[in-house]
C-alpha atoms as a PDB file:
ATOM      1  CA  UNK A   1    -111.358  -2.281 133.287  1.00  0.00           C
ATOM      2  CA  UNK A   2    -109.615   0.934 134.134  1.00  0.00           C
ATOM      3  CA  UNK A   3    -105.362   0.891 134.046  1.00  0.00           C
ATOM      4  CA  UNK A   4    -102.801   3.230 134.773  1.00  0.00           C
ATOM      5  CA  UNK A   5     -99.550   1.865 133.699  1.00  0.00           C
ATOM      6  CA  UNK A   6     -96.166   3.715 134.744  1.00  0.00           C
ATOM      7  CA  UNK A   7     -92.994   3.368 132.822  1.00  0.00           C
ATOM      8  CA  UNK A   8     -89.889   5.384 132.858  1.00  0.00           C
ATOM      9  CA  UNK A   9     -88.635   4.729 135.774  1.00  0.00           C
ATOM     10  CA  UNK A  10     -84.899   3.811 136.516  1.00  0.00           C
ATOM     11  CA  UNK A  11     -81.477   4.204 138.066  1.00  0.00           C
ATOM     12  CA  UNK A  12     -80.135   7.810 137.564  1.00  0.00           C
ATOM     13  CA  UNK A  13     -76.707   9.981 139.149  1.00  0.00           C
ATOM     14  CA  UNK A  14     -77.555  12.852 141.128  1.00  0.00           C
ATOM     15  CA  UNK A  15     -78.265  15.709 138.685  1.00  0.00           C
ATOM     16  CA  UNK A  16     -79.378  13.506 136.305  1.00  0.00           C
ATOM     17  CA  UNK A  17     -82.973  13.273 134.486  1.00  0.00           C
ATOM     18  CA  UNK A  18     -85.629  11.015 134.000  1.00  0.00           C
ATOM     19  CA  UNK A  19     -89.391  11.316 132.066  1.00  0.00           C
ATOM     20  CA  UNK A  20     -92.391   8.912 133.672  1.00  0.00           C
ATOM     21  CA  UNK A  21     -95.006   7.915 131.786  1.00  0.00           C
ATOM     22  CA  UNK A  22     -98.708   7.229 132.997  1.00  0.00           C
ATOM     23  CA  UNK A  23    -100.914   5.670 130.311  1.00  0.00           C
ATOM     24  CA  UNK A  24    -104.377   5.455 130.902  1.00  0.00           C
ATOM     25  CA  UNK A  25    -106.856   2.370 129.739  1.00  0.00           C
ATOM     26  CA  UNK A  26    -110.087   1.210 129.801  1.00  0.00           C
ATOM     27  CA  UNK A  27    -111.499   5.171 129.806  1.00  0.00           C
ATOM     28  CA  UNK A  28    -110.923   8.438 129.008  1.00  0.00           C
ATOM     29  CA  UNK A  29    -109.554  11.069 131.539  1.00  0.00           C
ATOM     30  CA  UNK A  30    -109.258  13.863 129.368  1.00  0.00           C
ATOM     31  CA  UNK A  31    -111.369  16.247 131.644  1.00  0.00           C
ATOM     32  CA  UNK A  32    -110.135  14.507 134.910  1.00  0.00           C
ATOM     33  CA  UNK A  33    -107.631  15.894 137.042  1.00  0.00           C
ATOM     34  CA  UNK A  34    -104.174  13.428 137.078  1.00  0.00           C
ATOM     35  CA  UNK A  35    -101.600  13.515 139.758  1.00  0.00           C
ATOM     36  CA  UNK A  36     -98.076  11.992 140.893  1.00  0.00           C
ATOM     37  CA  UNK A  37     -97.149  10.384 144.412  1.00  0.00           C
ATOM     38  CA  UNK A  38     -94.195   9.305 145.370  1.00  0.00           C
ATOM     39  CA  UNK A  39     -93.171   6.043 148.315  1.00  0.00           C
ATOM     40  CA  UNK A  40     -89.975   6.461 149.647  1.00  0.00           C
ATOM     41  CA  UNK A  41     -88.062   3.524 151.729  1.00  0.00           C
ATOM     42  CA  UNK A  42     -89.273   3.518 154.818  1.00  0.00           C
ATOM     43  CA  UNK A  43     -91.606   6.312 154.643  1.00  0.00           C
ATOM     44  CA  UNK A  44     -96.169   7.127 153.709  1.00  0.00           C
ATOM     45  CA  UNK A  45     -96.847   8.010 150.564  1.00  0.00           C
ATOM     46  CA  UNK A  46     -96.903  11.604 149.243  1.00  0.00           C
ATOM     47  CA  UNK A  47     -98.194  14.333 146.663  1.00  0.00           C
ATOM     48  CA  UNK A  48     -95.640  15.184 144.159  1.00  0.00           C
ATOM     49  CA  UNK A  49     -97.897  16.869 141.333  1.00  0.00           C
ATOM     50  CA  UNK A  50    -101.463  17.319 139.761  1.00  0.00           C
ATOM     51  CA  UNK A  51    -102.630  18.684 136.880  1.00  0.00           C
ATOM     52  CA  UNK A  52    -106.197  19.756 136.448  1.00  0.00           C
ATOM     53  CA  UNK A  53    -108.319  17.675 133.397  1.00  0.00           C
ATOM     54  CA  UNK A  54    -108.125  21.033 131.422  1.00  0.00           C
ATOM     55  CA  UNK A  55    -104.411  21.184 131.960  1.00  0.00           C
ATOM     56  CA  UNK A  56    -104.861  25.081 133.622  1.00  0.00           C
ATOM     57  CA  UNK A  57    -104.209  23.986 136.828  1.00  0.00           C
ATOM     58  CA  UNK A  58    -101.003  22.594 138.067  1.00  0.00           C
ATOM     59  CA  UNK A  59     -99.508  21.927 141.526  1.00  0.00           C
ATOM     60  CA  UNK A  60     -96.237  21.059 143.005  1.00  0.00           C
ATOM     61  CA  UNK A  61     -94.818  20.409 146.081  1.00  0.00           C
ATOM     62  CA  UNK A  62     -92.279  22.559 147.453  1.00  0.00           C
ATOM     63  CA  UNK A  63     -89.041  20.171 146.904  1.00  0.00           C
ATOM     64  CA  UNK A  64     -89.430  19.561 143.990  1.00  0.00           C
ATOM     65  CA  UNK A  65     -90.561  22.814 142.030  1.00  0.00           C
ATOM     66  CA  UNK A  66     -88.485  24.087 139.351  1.00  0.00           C
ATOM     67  CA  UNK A  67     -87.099  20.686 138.795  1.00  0.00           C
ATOM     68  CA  UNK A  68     -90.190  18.403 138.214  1.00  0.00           C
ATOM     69  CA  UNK A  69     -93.044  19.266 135.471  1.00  0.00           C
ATOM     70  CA  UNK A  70     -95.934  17.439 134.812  1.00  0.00           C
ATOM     71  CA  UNK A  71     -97.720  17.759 131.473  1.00  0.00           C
ATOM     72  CA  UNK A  72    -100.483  15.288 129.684  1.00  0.00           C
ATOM     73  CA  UNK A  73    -101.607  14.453 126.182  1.00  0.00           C
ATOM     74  CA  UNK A  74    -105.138  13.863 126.028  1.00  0.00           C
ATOM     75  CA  UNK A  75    -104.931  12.339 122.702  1.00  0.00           C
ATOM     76  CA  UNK A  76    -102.873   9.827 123.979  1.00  0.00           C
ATOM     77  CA  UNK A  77    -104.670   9.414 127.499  1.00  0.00           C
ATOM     78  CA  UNK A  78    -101.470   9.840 129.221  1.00  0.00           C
ATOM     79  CA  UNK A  79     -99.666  12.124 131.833  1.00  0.00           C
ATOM     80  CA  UNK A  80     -96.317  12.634 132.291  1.00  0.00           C
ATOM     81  CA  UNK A  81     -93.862  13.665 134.836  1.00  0.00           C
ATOM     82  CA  UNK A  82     -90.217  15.079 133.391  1.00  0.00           C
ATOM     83  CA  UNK A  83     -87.786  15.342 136.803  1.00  0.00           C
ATOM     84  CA  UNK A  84     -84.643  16.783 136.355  1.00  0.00           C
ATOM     85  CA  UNK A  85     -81.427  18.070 138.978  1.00  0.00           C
ATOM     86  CA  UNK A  86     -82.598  14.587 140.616  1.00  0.00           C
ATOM     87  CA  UNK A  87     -81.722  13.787 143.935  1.00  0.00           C
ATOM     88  CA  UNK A  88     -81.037  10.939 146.227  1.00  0.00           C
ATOM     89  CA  UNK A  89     -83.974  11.819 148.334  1.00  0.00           C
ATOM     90  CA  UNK A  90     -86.541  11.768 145.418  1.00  0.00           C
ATOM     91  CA  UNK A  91     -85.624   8.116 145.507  1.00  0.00           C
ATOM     92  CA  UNK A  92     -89.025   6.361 145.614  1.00  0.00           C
ATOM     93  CA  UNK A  93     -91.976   4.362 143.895  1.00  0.00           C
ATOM     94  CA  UNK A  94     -93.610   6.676 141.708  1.00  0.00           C
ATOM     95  CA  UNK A  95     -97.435   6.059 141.289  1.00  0.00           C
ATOM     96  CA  UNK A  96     -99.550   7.573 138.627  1.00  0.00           C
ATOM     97  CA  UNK A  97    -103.491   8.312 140.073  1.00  0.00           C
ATOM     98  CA  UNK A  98    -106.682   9.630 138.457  1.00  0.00           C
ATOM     99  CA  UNK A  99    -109.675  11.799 140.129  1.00  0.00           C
ATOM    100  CA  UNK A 100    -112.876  10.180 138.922  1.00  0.00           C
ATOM    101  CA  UNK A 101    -115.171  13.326 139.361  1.00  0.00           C
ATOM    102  CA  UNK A 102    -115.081  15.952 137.046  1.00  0.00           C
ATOM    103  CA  UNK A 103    -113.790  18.949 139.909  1.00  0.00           C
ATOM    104  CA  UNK A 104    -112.758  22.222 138.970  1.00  0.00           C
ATOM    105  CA  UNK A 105    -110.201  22.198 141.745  1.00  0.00           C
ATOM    106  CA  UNK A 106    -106.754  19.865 141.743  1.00  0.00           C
ATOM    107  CA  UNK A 107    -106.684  17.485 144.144  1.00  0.00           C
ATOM    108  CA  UNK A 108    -103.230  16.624 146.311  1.00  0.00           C
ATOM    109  CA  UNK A 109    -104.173  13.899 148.725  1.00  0.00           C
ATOM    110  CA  UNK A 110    -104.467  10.390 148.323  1.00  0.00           C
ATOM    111  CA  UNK A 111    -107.705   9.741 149.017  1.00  0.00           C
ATOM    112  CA  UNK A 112    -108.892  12.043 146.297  1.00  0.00           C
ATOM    113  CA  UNK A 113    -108.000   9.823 144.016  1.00  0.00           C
ATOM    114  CA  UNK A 114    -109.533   6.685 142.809  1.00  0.00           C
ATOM    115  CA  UNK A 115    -107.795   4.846 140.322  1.00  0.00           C
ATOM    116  CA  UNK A 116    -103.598   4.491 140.877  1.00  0.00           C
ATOM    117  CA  UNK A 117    -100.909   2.299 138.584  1.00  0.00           C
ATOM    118  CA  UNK A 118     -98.849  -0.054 140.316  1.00  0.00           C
ATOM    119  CA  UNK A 119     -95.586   2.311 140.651  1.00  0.00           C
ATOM    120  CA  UNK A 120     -92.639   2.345 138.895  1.00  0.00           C
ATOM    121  CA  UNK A 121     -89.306   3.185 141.155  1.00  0.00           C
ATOM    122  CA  UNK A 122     -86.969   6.059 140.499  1.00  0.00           C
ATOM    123  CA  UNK A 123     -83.221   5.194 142.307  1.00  0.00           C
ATOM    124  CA  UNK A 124     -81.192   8.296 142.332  1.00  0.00           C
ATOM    125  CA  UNK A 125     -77.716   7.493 142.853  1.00  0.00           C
ATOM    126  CA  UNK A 126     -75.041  10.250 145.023  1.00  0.00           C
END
């Protein structure tokens, strides 16, 4: 059975910094493009990053690059997500997802992706 389990999530002050986790179970997604999406209150779920399965390809979106960068260690079957100069509105449930195909390309939208963790909020505090 195939997990994604977030972790790093938390209450933070503006400015502040916080690393997520994503650890991946049940197989190996070492040549799978990972990604980051974000749930804000009241609002649809949205890209925040991917990373291709080689690691070569990387996308943001605009709000949050220079701040956010997402990085993975295939030994460990995880991705991570480092966010610093938080702010309240990257206040959200964080979700972790995985492409099952083997694409050269990096997907961004949700349907792309087929296997997602169960979130882990981020509170950013003014």
């Amino acid at each position: 059975q195939v997990q994604l389990v977030e972790s790093g999530g938390g209450l933070v002050q503006a400015g502040g910094s916080l690393r997520l986790s994503c650890a991946a179970s049940g197989r190996t997604f070492s040549s799978n493009a990972m990604g980051w999406f974000r749930q804000g209150p009241g609002k649809e779920r949205e890209f925040v990053a991917a990373i291709s399965g080689s690691g070569g390809s990387i996308y943001y979106r605009n709000s949050v690059k220079g701040r956010f960068t997402i990085s993975r260690d295939k030994s460990k079957n995880t991705v991570y997500l480092q966010m610093n100069s938080l702010r309240p509105e990257d206040t959200a449930i964080y979700y972790c997802a995985a492409d099952d195909s083997q694409q050269t390309t990096v997907p961004i939208t949700i349907t792309a992706y087929d296997y997602w963790g169960q979130g882990t909020p981020v509170t950013v505090s003014s």
